[in-house]
C-alpha atoms as a PDB file:
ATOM      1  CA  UNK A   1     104.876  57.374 151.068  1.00  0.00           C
ATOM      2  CA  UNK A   2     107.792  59.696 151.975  1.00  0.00           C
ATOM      3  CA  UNK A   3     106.642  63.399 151.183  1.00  0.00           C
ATOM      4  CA  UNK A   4     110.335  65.831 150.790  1.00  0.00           C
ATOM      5  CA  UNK A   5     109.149  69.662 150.693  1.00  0.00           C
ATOM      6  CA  UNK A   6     111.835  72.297 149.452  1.00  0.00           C
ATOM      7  CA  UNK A   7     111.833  76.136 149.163  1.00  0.00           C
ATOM      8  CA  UNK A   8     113.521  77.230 146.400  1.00  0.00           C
ATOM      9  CA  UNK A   9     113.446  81.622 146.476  1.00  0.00           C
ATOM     10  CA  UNK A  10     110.777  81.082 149.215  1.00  0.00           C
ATOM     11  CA  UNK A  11     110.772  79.985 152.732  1.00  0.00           C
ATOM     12  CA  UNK A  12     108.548  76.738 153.387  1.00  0.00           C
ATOM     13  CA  UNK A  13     106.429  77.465 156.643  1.00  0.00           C
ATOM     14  CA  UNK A  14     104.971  74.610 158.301  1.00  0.00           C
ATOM     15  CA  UNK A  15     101.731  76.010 157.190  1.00  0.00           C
ATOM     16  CA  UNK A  16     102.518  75.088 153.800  1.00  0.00           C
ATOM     17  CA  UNK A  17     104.343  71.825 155.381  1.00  0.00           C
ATOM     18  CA  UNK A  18     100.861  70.609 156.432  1.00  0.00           C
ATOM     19  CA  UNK A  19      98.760  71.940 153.691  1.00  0.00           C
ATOM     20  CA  UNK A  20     101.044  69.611 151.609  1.00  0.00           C
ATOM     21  CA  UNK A  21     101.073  66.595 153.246  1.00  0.00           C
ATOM     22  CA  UNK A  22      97.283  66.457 153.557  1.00  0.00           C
ATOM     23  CA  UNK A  23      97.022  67.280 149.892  1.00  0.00           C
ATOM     24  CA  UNK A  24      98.936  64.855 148.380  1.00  0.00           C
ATOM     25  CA  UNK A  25      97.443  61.805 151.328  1.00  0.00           C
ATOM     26  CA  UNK A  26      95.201  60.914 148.876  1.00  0.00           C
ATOM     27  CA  UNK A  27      97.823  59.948 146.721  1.00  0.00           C
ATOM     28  CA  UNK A  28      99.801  57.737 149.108  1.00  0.00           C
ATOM     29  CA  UNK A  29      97.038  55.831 149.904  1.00  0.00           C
ATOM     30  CA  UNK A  30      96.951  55.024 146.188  1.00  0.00           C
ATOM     31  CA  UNK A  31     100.796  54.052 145.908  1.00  0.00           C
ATOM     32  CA  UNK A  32     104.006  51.873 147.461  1.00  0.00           C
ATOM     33  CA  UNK A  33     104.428  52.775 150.626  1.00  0.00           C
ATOM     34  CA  UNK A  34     108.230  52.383 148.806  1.00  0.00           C
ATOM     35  CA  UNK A  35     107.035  55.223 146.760  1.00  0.00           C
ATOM     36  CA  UNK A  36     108.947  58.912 147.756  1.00  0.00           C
ATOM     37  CA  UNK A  37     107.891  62.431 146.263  1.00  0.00           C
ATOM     38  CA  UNK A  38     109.544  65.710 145.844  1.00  0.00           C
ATOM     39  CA  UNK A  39     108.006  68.700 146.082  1.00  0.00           C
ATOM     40  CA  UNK A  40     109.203  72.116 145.443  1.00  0.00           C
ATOM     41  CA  UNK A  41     108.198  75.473 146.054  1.00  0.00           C
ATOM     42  CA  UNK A  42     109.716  78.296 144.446  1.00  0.00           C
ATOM     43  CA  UNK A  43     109.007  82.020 143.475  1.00  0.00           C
ATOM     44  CA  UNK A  44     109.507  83.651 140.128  1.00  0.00           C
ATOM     45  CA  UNK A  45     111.588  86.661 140.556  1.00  0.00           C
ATOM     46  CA  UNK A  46     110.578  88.556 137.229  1.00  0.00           C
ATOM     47  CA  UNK A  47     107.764  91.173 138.153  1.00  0.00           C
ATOM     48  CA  UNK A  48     106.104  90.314 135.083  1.00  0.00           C
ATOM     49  CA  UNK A  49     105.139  87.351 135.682  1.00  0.00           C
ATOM     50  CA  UNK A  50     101.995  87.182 137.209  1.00  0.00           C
ATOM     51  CA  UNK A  51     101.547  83.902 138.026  1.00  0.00           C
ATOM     52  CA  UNK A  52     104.687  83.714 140.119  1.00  0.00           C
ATOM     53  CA  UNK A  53     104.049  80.819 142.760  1.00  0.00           C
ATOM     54  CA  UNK A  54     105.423  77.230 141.185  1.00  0.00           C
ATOM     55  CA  UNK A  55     104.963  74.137 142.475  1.00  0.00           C
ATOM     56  CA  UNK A  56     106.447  70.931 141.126  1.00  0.00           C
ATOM     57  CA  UNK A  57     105.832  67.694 142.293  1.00  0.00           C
ATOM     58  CA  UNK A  58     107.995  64.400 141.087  1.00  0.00           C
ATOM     59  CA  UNK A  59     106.849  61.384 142.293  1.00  0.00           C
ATOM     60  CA  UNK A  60     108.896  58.345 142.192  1.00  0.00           C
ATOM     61  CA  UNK A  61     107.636  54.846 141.894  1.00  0.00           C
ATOM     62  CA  UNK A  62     109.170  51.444 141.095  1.00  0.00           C
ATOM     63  CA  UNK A  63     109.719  51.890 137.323  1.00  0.00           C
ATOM     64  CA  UNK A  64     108.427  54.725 136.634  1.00  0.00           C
ATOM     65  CA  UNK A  65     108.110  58.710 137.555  1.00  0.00           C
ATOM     66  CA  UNK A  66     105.628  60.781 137.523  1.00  0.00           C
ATOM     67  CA  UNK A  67     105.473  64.947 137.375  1.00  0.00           C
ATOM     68  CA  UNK A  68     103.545  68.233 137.669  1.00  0.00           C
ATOM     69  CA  UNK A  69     104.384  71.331 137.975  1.00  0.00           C
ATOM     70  CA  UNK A  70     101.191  74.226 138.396  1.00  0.00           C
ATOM     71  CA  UNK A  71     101.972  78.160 138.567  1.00  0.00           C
ATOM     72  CA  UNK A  72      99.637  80.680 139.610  1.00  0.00           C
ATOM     73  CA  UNK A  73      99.589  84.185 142.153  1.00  0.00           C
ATOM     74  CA  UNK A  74      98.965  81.615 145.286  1.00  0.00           C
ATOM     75  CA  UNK A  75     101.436  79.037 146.462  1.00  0.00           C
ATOM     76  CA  UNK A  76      98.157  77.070 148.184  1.00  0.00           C
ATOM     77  CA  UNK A  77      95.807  77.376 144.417  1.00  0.00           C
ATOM     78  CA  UNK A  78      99.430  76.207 142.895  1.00  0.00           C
ATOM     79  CA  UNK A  79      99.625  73.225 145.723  1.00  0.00           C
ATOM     80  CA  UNK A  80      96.254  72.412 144.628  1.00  0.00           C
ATOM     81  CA  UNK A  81      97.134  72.420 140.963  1.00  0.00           C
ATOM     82  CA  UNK A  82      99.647  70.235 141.247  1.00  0.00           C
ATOM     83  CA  UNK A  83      98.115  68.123 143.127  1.00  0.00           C
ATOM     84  CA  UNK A  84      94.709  66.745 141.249  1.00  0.00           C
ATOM     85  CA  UNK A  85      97.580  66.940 138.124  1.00  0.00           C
ATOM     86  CA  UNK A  86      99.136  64.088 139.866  1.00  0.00           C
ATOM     87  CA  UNK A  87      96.467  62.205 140.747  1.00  0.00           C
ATOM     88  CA  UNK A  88      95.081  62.063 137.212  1.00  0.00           C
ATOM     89  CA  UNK A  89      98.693  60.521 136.452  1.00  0.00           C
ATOM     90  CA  UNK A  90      98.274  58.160 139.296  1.00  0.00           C
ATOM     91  CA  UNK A  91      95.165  57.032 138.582  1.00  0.00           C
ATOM     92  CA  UNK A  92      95.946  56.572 134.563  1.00  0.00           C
ATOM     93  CA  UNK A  93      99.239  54.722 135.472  1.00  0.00           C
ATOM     94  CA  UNK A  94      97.136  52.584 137.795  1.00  0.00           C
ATOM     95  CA  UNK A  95      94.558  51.670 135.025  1.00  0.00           C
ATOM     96  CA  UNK A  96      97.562  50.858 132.441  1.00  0.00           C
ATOM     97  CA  UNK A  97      98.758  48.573 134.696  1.00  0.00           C
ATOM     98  CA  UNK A  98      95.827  46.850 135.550  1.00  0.00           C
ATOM     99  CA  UNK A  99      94.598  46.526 131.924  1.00  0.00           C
ATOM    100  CA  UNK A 100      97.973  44.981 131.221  1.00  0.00           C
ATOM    101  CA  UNK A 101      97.636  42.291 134.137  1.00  0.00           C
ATOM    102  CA  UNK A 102      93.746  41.569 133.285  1.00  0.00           C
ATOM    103  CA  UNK A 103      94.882  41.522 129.447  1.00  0.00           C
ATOM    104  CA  UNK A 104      98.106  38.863 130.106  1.00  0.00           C
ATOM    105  CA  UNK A 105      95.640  36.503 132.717  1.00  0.00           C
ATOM    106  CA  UNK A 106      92.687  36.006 130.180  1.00  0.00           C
ATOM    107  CA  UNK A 107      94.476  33.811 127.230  1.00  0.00           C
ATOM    108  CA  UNK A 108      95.664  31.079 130.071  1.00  0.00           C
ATOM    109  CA  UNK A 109      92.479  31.058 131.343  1.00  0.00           C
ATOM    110  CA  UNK A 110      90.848  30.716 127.843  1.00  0.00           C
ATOM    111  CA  UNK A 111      93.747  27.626 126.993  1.00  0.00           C
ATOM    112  CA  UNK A 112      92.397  24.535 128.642  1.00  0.00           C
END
């Protein structure tokens, strides 16, 4: 899976780079290697805001996409947010389609 960071208000350090990739890992092993995600790091500008570190995540897979997006006062607890978001939607997309496949093999084998 192809991982795109952007900085959007912020600068992305290869700190956060890393921290990134390693986060979301889990999640390629689970998908298309054909699969790509975008993630995006930006800073809320309006001092009242406390919980001004976003993260969004879109991940795009054959036929459908998926996405998260996590604020908080830490870019790495708003990484980490987004993350286990999109694994719950990975995992639930995974079941759907495996209920559908078990669901569409059982009448043929039931017909002879």
């Amino acid at each position: 899976m192809r991982i795109e960071v952007k900085g959007r208000n912020t600068e992305v350090s290869d700190e956060l780079r890393n921290r990134v990739e390693k986060r979301f890992a889990k999640i390629g092993r689970q998908v298309s290697p054909l699969a790509w995600m975008e993630v995006e790091l930006s800073e809320e500008r309006n001092p009242s805001i406390r919980a001004s570190q976003v993260a969004e995540a879109t991940l795009f897979l054959k036929g459908v996409t998926l996405r998260a997006r996590d604020a908080s006062d830490s870019m790495v607890h708003s990484i980490n947010l987004v993350a286990d978001e999109l694994a719950r939607q990975v995992k639930r997309h995974r079941d759907k389609r495996r209920r559908r496949r078990t669901a569409r093999a059982e009448p043929r084998a039931a017909a002879p």
